[in-house]
Structure formats: structure tokens, C-alpha cells
N, C-alpha and C. Protein backbone atom coordinates (compact mmCIF):
# COMPACT_ATOMS: atom_id res chain seq x y z
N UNK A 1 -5.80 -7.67 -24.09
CA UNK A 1 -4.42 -7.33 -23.75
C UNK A 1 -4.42 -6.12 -22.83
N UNK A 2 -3.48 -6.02 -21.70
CA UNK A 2 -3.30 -5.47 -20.77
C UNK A 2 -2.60 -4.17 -21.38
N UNK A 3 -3.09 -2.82 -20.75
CA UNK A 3 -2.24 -2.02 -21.36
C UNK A 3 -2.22 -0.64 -20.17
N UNK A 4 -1.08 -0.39 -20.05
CA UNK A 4 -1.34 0.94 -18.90
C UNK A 4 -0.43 1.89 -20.00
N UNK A 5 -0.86 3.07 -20.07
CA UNK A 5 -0.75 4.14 -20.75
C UNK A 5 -0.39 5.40 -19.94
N UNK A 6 0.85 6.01 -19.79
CA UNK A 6 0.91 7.24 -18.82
C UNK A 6 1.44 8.39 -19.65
N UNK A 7 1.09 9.32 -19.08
CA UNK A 7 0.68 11.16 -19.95
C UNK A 7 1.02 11.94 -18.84
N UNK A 8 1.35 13.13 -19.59
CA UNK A 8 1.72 14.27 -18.69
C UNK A 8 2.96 14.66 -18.55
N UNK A 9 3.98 13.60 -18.85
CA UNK A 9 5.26 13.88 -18.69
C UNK A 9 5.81 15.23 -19.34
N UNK A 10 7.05 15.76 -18.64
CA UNK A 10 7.60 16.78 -19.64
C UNK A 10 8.91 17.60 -18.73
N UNK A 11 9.19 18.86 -19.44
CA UNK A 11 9.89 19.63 -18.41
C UNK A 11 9.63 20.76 -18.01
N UNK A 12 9.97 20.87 -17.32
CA UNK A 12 9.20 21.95 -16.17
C UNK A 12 10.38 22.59 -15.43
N UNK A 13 10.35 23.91 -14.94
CA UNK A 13 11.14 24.41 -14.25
C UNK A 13 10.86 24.35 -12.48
N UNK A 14 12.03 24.09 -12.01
CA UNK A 14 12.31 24.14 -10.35
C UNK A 14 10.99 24.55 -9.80
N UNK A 15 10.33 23.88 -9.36
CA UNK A 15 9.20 24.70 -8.50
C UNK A 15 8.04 24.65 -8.88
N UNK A 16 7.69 24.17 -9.91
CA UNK A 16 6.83 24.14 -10.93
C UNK A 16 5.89 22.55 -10.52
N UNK A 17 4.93 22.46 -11.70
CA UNK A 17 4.13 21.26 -11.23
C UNK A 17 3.40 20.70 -11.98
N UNK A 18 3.48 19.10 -12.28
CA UNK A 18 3.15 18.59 -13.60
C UNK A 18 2.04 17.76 -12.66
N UNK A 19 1.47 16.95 -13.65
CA UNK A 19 0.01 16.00 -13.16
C UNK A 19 0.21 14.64 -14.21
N UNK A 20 0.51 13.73 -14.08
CA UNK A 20 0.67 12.51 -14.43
C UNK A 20 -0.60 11.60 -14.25
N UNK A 21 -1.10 11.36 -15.61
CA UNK A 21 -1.61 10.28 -15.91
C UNK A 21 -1.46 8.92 -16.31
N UNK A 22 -2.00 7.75 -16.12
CA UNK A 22 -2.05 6.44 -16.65
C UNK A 22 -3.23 5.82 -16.76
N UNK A 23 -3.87 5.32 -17.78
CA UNK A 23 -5.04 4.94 -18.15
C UNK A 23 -4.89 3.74 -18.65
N UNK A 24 -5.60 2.84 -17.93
CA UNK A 24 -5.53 1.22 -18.17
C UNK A 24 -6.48 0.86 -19.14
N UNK A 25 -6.37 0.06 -19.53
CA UNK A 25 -7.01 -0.96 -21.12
C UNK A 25 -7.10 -2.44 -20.73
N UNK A 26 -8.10 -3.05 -21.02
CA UNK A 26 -8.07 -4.52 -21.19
C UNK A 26 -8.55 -5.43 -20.20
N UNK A 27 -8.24 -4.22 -18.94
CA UNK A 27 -9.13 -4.52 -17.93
C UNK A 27 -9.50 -3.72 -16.91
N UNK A 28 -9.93 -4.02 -16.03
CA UNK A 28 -10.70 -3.16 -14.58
C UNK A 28 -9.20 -3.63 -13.56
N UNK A 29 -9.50 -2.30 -13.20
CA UNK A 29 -8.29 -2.48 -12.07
C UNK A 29 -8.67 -2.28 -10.74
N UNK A 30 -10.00 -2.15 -10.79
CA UNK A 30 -10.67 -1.35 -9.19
C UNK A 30 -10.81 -2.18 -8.19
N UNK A 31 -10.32 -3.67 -8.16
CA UNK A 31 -9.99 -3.74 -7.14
C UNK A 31 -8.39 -4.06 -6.62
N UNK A 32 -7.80 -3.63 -7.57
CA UNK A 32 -6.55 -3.73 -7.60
C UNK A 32 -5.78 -2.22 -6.77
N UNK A 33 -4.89 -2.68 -5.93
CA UNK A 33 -3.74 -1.42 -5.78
C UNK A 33 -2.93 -0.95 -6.69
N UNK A 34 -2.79 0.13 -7.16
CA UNK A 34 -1.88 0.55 -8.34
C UNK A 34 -0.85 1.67 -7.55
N UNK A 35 0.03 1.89 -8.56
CA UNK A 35 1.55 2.78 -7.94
C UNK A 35 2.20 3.47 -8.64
N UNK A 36 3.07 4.59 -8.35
CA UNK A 36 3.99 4.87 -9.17
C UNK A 36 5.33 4.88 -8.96
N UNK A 37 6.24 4.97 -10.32
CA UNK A 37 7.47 4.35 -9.65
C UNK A 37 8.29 5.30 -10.72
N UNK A 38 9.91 5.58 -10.25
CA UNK A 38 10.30 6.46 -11.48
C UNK A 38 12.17 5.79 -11.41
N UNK A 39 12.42 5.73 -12.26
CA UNK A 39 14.35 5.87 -12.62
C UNK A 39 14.77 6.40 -13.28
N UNK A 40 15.67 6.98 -12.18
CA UNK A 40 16.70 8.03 -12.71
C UNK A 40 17.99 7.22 -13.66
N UNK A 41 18.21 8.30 -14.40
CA UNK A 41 19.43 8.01 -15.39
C UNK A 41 20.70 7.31 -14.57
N UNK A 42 21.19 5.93 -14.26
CA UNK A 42 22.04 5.07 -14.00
C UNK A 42 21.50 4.97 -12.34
N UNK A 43 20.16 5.17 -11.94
CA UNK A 43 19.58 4.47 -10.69
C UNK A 43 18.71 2.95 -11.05
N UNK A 44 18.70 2.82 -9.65
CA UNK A 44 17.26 1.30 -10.02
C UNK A 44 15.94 1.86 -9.82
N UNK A 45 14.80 1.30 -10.21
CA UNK A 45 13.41 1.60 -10.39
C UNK A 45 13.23 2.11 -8.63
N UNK A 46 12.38 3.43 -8.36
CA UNK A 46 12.19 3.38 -7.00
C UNK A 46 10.85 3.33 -6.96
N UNK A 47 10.50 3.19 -5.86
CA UNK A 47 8.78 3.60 -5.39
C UNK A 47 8.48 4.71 -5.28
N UNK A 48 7.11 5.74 -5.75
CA UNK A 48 6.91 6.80 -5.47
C UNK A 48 5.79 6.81 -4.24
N UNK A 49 4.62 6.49 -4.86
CA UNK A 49 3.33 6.60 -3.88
C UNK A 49 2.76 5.46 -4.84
N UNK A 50 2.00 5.00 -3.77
CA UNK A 50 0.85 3.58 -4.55
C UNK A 50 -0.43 4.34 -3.07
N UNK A 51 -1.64 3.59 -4.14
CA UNK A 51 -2.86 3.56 -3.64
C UNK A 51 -3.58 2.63 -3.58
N UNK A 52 -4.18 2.42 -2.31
CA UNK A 52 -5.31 1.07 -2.47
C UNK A 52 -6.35 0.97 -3.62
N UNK A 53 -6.86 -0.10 -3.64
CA UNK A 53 -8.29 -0.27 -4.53
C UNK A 53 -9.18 0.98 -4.65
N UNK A 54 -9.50 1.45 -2.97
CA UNK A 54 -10.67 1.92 -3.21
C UNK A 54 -10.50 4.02 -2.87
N UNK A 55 -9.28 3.69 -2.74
CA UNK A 55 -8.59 4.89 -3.16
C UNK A 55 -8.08 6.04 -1.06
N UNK A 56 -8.92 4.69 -0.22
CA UNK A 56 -8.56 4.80 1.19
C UNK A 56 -7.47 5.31 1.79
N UNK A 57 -6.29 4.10 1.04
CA UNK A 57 -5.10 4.34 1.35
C UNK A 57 -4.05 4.50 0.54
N UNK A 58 -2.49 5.57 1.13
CA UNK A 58 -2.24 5.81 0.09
C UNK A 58 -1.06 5.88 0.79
N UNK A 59 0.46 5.86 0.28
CA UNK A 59 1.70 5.43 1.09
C UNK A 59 2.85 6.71 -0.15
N UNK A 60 3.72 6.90 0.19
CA UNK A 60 4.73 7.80 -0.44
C UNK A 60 6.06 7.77 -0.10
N UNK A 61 6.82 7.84 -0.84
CA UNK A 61 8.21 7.90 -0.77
C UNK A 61 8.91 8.89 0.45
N UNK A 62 9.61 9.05 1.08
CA UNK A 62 9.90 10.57 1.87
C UNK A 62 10.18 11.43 1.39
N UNK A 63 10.84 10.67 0.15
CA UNK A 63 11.43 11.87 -0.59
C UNK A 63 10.49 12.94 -1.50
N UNK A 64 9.01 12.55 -1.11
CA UNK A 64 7.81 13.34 -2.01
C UNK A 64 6.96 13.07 -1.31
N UNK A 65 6.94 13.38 -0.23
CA UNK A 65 5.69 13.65 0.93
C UNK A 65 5.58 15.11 1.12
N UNK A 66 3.86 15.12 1.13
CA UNK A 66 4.10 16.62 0.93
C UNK A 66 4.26 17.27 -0.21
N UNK A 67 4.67 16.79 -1.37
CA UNK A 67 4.68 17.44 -2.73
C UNK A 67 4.08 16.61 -3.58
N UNK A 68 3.98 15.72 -3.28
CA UNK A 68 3.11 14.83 -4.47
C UNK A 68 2.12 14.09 -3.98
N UNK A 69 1.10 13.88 -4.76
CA UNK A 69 -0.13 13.30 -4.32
C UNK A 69 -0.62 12.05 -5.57
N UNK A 70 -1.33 11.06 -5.08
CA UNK A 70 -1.08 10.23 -5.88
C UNK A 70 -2.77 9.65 -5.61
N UNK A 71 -3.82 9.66 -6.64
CA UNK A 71 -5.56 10.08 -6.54
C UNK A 71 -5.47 9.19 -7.82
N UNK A 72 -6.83 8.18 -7.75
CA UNK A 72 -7.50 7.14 -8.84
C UNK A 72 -9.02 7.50 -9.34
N UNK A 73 -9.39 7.36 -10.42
CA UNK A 73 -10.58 7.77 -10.74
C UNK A 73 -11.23 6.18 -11.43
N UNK A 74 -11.55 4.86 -10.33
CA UNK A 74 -12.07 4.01 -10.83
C UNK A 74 -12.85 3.89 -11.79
N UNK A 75 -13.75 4.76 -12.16
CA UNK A 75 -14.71 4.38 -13.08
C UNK A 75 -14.20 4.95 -14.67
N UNK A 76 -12.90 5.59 -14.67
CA UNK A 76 -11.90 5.94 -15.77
C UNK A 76 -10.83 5.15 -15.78
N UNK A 77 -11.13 4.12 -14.54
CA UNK A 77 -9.65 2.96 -14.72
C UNK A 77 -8.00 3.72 -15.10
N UNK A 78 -8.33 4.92 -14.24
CA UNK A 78 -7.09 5.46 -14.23
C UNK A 78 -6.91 6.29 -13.07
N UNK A 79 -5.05 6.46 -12.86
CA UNK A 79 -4.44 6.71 -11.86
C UNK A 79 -3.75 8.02 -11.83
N UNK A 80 -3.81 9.12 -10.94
CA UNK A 80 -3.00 9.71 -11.27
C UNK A 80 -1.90 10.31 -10.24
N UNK A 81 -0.77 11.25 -10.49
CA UNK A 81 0.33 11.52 -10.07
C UNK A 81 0.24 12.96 -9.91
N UNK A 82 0.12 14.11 -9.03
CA UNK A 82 -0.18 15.52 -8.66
C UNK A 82 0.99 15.18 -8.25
N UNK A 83 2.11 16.51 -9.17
CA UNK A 83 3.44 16.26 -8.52
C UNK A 83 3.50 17.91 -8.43
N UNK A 84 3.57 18.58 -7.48
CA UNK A 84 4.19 20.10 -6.94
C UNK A 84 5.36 20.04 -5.96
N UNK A 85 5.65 21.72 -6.34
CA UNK A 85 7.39 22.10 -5.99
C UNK A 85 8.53 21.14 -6.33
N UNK A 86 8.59 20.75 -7.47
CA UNK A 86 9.29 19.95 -8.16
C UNK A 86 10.38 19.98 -8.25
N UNK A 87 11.94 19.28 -7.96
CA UNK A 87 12.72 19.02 -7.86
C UNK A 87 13.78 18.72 -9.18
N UNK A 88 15.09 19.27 -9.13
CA UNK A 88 15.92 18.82 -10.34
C UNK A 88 16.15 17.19 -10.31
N UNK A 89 16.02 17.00 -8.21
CA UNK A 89 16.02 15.10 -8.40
C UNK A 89 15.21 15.14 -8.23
N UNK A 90 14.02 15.14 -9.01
CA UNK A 90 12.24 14.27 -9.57
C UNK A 90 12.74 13.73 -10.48
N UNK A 91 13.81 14.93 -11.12
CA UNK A 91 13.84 13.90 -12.87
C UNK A 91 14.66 12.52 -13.54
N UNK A 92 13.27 12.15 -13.76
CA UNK A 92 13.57 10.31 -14.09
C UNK A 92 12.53 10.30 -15.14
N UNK A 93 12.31 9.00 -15.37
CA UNK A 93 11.12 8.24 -16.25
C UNK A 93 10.13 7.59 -15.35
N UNK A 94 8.79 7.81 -15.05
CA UNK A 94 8.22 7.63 -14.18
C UNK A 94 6.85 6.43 -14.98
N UNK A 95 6.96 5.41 -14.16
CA UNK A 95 6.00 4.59 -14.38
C UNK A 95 5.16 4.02 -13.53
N UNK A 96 3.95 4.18 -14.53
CA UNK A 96 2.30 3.24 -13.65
C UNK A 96 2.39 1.89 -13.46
N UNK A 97 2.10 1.19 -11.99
CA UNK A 97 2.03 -0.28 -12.57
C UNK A 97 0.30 -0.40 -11.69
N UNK A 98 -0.26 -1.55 -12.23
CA UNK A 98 -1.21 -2.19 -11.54
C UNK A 98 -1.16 -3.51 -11.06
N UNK A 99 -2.19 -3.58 -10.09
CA UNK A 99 -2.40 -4.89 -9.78
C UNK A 99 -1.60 -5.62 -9.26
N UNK A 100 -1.41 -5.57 -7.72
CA UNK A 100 -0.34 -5.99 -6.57
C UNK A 100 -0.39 -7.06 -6.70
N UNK A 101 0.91 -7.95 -6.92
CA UNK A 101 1.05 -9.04 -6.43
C UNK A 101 0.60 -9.97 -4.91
N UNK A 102 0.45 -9.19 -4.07
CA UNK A 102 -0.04 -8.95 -2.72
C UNK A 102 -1.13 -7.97 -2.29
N UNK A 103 -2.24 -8.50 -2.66
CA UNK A 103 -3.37 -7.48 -2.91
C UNK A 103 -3.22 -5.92 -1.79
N UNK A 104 -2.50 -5.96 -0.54
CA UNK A 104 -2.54 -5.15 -0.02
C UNK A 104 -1.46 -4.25 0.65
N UNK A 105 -0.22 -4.75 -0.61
CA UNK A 105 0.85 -4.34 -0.77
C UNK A 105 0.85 -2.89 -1.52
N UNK A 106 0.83 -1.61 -1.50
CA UNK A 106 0.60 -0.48 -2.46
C UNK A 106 2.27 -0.28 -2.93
N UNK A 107 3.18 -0.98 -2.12
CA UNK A 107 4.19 -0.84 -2.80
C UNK A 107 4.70 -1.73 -3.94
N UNK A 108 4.10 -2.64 -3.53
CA UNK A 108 4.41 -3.88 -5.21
C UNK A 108 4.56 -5.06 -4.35
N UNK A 109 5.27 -5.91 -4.83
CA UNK A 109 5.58 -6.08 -6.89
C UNK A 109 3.84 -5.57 -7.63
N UNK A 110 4.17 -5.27 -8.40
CA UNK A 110 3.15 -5.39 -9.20
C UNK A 110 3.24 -6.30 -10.46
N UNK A 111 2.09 -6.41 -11.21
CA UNK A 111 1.91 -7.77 -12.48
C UNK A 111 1.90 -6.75 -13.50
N UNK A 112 1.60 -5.03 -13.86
CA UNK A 112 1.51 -4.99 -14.79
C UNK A 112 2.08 -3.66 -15.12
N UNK A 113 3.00 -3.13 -16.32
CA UNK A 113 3.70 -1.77 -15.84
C UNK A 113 3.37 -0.91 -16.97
N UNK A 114 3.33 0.22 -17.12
CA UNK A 114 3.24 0.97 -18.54
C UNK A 114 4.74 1.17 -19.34
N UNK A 115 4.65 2.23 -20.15
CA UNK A 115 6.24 2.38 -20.95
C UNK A 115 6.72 3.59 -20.05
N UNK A 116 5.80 3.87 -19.71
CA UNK A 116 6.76 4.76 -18.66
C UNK A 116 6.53 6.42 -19.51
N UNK A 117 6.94 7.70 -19.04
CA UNK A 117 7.12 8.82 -19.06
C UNK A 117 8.34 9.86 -18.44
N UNK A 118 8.47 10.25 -19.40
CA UNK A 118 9.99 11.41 -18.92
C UNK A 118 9.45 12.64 -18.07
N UNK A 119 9.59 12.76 -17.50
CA UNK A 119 9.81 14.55 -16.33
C UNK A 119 11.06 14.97 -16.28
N UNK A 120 11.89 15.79 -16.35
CA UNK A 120 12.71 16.36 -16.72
C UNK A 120 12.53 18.09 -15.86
N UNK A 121 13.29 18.17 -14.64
CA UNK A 121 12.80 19.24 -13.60
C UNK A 121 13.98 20.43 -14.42
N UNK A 122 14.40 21.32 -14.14
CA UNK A 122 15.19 22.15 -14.54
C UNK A 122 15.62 23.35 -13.52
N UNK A 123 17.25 23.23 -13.32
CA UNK A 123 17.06 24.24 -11.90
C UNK A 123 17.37 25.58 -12.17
């Protein structure tokens, strides 16, 4: 069974800077593109940054270019989220997915998502 697991979440004050994890189970994801994605309280799911397989390429929202960085550690089958100078709009529930529907899509769809994690910025 497929399982993506994400950590790190929390709150943090204006300016400040959290590091988001997700650690996959059940299978290998390395040659898969994985992503992150977050929704805000009465928004739809957005895109943050996704990364290729081999960790080459890597794509970002505008709205977090420049403050967030988004780095895979294949052989830990996990992904992570370097989020600095953090924003009161960062805060959402932010989720890992793997494994592009379109192998070379870093923005999605993806096949597989975690439960997600709260960030909560504070101004």
C-alpha cells in the first residue's frame, strides 16, 4: 500500500521558515516526478513547486519563487519543501503527491497524494 507521509508543518511567524517533509512507503518513486501543492481555507488545491525524477528539474508557483525551494533525497524516497520569508498567504494545508500522470509533467495530475499538513504563517 501506497503511502506518502508529510512533516514539518506548523506556525511560524511572518518571515520565518519551516522545511516540509514527505516520505513515501510501498514504493520507489525515483523515477517518478513528485510535487507540492497547498489549500487555503475556502480556495481550490494550488500548485507549489514539483520536481523531476532525477531531481534536474524543478518548476514553482510565482507566488514562491525565490522563497521556496523544493529538493528530493531518492534513496530516502522522500521529498522536500524549504519554505523561507514566509507569508500570512502561505497559510494553507500543504500536500505531497507522487508519480505524474504524465511522466514529465512536474505539475500533475498526479496518482498519489498524502493527508496533507497545516502551516499556519502569522503576521
Amino acid at each position: 500500500q501506497v503511502q506518502l507521509v508529510e512533516s514539518g508543518g506548523g506556525l511560524v511567524q511572518a518571515g520565518g521558515s519551516l522545511r516540509l517533509s514527505c516520505a513515501a512507503s510501498g514504493r520507489t518513486f525515483s523515477s517518478s516526478a513528485m510535487g507540492w501543492f497547498r489549500q487555503a481555507p475556502g480556495k481550490e488545491r494550488e500548485f507549489v513547486a514539483g520536481i523531476s525524477s532525477s531531481g534536474g528539474f524543478t518548476k514553482y508557483a510565482d507566488s514562491v519563487k525565490g522563497r521556496f525551494t523544493i529538493s528530493r533525497d531518492n534513496a530516502k524516497n522522500t521529498v522536500y519543501l524549504q519554505m523561507n520569508s514566509l507569508k500570512p498567504e502561505d497559510t494553507a494545508v500543504y500536500y505531497c503527491a507522487a508519480e505524474a500522470r504524465i511522466s514529465w509533467s512536474v505539475q500533475g495530475p498526479y496518482n498519489y497524494w498524502g493527508q496533507g499538513t497545516q502551516v499556519t504563517v502569522s503576521s
